[in-house]
Structures are given as structure tokens and as C-alpha cells.
PDB file of N, CA and C in Angstrom:
ATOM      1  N   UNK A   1      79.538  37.691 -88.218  1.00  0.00           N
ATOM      2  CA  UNK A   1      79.207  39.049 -87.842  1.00  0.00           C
ATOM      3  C   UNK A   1      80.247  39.636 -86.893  1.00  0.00           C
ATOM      4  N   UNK A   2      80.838  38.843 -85.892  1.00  0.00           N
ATOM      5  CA  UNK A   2      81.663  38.882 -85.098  1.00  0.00           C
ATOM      6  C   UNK A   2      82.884  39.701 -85.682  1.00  0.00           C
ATOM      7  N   UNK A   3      83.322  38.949 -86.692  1.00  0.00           N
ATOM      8  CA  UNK A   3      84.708  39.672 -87.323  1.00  0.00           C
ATOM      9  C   UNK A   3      84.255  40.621 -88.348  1.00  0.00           C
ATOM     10  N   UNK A   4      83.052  41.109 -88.836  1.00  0.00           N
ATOM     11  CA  UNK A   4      82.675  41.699 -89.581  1.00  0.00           C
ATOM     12  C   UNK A   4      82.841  42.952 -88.470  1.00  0.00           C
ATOM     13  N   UNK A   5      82.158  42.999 -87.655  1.00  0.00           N
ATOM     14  CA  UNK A   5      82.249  44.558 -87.034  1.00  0.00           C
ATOM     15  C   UNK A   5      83.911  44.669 -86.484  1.00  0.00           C
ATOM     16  N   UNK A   6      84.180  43.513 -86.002  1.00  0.00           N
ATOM     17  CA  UNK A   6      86.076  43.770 -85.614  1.00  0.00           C
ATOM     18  C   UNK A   6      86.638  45.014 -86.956  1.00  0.00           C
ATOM     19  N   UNK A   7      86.212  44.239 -88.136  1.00  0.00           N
ATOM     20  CA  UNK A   7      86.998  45.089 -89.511  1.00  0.00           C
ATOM     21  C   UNK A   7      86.246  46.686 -89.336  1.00  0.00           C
ATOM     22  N   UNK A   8      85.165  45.945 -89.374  1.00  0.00           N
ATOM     23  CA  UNK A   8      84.737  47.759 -89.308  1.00  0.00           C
ATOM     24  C   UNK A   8      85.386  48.905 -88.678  1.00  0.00           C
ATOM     25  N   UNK A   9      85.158  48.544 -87.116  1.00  0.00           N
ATOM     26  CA  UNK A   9      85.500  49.234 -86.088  1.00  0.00           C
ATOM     27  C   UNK A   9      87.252  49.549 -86.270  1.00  0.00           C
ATOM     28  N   UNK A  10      87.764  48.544 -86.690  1.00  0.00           N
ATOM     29  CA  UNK A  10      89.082  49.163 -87.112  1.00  0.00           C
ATOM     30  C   UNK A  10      89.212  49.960 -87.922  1.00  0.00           C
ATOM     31  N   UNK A  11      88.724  49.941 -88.926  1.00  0.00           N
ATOM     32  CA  UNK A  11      88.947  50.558 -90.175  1.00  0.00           C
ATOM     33  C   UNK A  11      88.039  52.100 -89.852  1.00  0.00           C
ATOM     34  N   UNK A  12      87.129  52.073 -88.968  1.00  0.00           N
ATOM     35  CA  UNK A  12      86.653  53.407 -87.881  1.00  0.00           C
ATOM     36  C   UNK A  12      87.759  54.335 -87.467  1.00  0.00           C
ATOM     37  N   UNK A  13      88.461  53.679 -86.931  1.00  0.00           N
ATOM     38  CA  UNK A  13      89.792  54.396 -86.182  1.00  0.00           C
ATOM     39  C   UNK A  13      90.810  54.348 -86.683  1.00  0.00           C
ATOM     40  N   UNK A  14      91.121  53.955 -88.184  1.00  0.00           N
ATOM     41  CA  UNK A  14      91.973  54.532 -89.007  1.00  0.00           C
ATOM     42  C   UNK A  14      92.989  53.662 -88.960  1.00  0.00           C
ATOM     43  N   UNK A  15      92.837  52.150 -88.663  1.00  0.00           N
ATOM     44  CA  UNK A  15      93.461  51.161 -89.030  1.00  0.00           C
ATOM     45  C   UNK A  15      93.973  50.371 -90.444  1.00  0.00           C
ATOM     46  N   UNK A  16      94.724  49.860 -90.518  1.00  0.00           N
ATOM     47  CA  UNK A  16      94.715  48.907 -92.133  1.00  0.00           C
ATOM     48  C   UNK A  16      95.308  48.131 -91.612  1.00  0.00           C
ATOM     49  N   UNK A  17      95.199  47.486 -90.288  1.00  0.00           N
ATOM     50  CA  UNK A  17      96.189  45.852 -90.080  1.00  0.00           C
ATOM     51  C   UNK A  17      95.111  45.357 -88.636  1.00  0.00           C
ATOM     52  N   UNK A  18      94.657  44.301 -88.240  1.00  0.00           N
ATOM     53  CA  UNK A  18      94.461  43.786 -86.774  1.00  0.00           C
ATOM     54  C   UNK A  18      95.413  42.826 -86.758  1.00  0.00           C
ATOM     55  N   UNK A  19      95.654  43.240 -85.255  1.00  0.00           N
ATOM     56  CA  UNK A  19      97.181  42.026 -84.584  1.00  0.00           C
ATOM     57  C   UNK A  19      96.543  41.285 -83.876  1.00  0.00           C
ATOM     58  N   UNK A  20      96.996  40.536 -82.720  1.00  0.00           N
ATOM     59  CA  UNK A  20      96.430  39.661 -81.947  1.00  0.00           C
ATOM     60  C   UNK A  20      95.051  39.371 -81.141  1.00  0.00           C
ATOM     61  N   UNK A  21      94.441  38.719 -82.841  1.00  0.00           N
ATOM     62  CA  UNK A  21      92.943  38.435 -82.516  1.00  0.00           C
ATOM     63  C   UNK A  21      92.830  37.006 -81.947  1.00  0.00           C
ATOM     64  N   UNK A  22      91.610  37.308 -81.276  1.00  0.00           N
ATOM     65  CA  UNK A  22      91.158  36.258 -80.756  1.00  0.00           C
ATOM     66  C   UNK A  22      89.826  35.960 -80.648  1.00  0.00           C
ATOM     67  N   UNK A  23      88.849  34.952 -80.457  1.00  0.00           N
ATOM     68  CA  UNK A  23      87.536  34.882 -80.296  1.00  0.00           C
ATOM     69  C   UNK A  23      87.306  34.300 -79.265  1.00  0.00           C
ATOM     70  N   UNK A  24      85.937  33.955 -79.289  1.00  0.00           N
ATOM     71  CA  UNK A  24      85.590  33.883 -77.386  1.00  0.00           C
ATOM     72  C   UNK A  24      83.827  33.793 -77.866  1.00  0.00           C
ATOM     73  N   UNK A  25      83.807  32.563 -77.024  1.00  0.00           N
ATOM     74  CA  UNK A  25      81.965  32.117 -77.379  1.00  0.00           C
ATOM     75  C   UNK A  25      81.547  31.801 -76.143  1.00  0.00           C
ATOM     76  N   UNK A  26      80.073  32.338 -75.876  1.00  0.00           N
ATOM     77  CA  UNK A  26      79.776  31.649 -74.434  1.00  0.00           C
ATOM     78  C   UNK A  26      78.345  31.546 -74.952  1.00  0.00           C
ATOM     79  N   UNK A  27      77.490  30.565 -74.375  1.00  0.00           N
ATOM     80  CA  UNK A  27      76.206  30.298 -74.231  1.00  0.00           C
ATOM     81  C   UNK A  27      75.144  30.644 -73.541  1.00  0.00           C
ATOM     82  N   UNK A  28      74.480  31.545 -74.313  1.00  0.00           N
ATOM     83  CA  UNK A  28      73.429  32.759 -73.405  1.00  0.00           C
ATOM     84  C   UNK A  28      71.954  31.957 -72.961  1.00  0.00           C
ATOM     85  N   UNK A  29      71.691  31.089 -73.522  1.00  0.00           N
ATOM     86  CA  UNK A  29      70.780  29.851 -73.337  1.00  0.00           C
ATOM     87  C   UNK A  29      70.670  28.797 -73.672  1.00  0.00           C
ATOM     88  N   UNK A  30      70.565  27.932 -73.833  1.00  0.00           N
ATOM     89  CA  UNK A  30      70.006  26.340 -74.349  1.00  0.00           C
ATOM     90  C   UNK A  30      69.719  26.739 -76.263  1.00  0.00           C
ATOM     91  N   UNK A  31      69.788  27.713 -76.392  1.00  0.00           N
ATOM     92  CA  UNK A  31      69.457  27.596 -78.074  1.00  0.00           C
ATOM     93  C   UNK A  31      70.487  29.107 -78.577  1.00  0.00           C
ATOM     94  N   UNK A  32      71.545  29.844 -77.882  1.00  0.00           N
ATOM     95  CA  UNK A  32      71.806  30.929 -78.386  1.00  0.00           C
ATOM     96  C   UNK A  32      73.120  31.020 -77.927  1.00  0.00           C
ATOM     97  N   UNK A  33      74.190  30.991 -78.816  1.00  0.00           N
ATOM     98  CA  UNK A  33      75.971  31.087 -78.667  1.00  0.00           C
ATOM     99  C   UNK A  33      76.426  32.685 -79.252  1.00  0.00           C
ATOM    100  N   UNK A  34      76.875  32.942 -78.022  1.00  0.00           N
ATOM    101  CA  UNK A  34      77.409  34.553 -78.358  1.00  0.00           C
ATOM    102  C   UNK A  34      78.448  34.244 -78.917  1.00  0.00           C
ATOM    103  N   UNK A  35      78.742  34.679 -79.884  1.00  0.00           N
ATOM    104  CA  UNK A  35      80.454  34.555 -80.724  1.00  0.00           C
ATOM    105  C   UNK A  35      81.193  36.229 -80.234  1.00  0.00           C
ATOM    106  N   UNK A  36      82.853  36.651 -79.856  1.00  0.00           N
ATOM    107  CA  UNK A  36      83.042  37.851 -79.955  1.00  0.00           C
ATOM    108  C   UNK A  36      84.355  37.584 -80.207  1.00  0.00           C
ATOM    109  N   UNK A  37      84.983  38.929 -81.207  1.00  0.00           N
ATOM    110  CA  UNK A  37      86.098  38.932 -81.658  1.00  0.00           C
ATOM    111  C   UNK A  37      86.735  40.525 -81.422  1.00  0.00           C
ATOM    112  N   UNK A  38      87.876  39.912 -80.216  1.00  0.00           N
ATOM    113  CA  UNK A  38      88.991  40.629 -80.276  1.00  0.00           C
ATOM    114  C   UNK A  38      90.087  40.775 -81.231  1.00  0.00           C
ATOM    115  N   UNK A  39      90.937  42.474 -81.042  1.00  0.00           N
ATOM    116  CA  UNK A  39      91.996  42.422 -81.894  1.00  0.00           C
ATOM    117  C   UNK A  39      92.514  43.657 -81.327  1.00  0.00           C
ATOM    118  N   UNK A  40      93.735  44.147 -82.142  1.00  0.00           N
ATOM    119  CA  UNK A  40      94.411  45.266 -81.668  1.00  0.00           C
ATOM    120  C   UNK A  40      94.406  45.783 -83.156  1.00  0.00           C
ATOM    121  N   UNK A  41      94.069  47.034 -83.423  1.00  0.00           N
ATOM    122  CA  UNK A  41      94.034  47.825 -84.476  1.00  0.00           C
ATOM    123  C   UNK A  41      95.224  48.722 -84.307  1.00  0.00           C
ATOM    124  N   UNK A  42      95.572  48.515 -85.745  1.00  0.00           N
ATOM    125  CA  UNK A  42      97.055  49.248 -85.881  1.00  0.00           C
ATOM    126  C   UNK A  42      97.376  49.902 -87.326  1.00  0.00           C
ATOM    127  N   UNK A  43      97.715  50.655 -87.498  1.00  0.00           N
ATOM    128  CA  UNK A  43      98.462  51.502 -88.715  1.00  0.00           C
ATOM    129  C   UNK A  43      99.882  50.355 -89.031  1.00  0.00           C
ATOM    130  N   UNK A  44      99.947  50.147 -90.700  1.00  0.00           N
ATOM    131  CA  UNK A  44     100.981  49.235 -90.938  1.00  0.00           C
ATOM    132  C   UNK A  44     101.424  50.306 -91.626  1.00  0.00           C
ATOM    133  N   UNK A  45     103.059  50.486 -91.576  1.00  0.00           N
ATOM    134  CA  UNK A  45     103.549  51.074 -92.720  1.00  0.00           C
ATOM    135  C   UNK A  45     104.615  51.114 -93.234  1.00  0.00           C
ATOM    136  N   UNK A  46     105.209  50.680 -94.514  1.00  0.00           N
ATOM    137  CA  UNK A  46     106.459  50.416 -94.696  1.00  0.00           C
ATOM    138  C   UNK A  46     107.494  51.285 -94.363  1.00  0.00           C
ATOM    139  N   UNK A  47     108.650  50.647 -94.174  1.00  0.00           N
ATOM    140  CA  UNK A  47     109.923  51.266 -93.149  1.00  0.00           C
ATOM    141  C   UNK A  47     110.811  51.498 -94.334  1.00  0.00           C
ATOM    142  N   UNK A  48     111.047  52.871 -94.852  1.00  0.00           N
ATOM    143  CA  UNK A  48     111.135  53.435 -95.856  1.00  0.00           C
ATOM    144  C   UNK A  48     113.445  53.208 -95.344  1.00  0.00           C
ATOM    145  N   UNK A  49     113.774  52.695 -94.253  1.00  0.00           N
ATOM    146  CA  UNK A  49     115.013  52.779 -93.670  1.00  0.00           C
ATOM    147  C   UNK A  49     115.422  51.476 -94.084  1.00  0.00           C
ATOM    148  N   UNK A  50     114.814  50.499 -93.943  1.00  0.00           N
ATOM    149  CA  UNK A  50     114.852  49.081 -94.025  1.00  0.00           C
ATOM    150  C   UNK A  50     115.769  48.713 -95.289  1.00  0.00           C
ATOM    151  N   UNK A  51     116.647  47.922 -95.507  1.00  0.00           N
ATOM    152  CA  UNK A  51     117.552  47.280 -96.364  1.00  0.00           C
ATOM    153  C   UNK A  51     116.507  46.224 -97.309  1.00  0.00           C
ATOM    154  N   UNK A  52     116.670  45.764 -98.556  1.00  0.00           N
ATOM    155  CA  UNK A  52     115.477  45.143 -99.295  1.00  0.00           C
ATOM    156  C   UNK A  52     116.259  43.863 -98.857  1.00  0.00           C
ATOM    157  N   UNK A  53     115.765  42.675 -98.402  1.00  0.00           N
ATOM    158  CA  UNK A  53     115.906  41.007 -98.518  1.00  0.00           C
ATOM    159  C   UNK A  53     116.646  40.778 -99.689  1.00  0.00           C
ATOM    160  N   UNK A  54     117.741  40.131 -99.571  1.00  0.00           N
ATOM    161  CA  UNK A  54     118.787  39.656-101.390  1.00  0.00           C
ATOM    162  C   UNK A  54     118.894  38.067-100.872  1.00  0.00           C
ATOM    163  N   UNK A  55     118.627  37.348-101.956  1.00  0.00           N
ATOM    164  CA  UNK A  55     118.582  35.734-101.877  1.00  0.00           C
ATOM    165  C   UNK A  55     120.496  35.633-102.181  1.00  0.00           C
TER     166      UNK A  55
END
């Protein structure tokens, strides 16, 4: 669920890439683990300047 709303919420604010995610769990009682997922939402877009890769 954790990374399910991460995608969402990006894709909210007009994202199509997350960069440096991370997660993070802590224990709210004896029977209940919070899971949460960070990221940085970003616009990807090809660099129309860029030279193509030649083997």
C-alpha cells in the first residue's frame, strides 16, 4: 500500500519517474508495523540535444 500511494501521489503532481526512494518501518504496537515510502517525483524527458550511443 505504501508504494501504491507513493505512485499515485506522483502521478497527482504530474510525475512519470520517482528518484531516490526509500522505506522506513516502525512498530506502532506489539501486533502493528507501519511501512512508509519515500521518493522524489520528477518529470523524465528525453534530451532531444543529446548525441545517440554508437557501439
Amino acid at each position: 500500500q505504501a508504494l501504491d500511494r507513493l505512485v499515485q501521489n506522483a502521478t497527482l503532481m504530474g510525475a512519470n519517474a520517482i528518484i531516490s526512494m526509500r522505506f522506513d518501518s516502525s512498530e506502532m504496537a506489539s501486533y502493528m508495523t507501519e511501512i512508509v515510502a519515500y521518493g522524489t517525483a520528477v518529470v523524465v524527458e528525453p534530451d532531444a540535444s543529446a548525441k545517440p550511443v554508437t557501439e
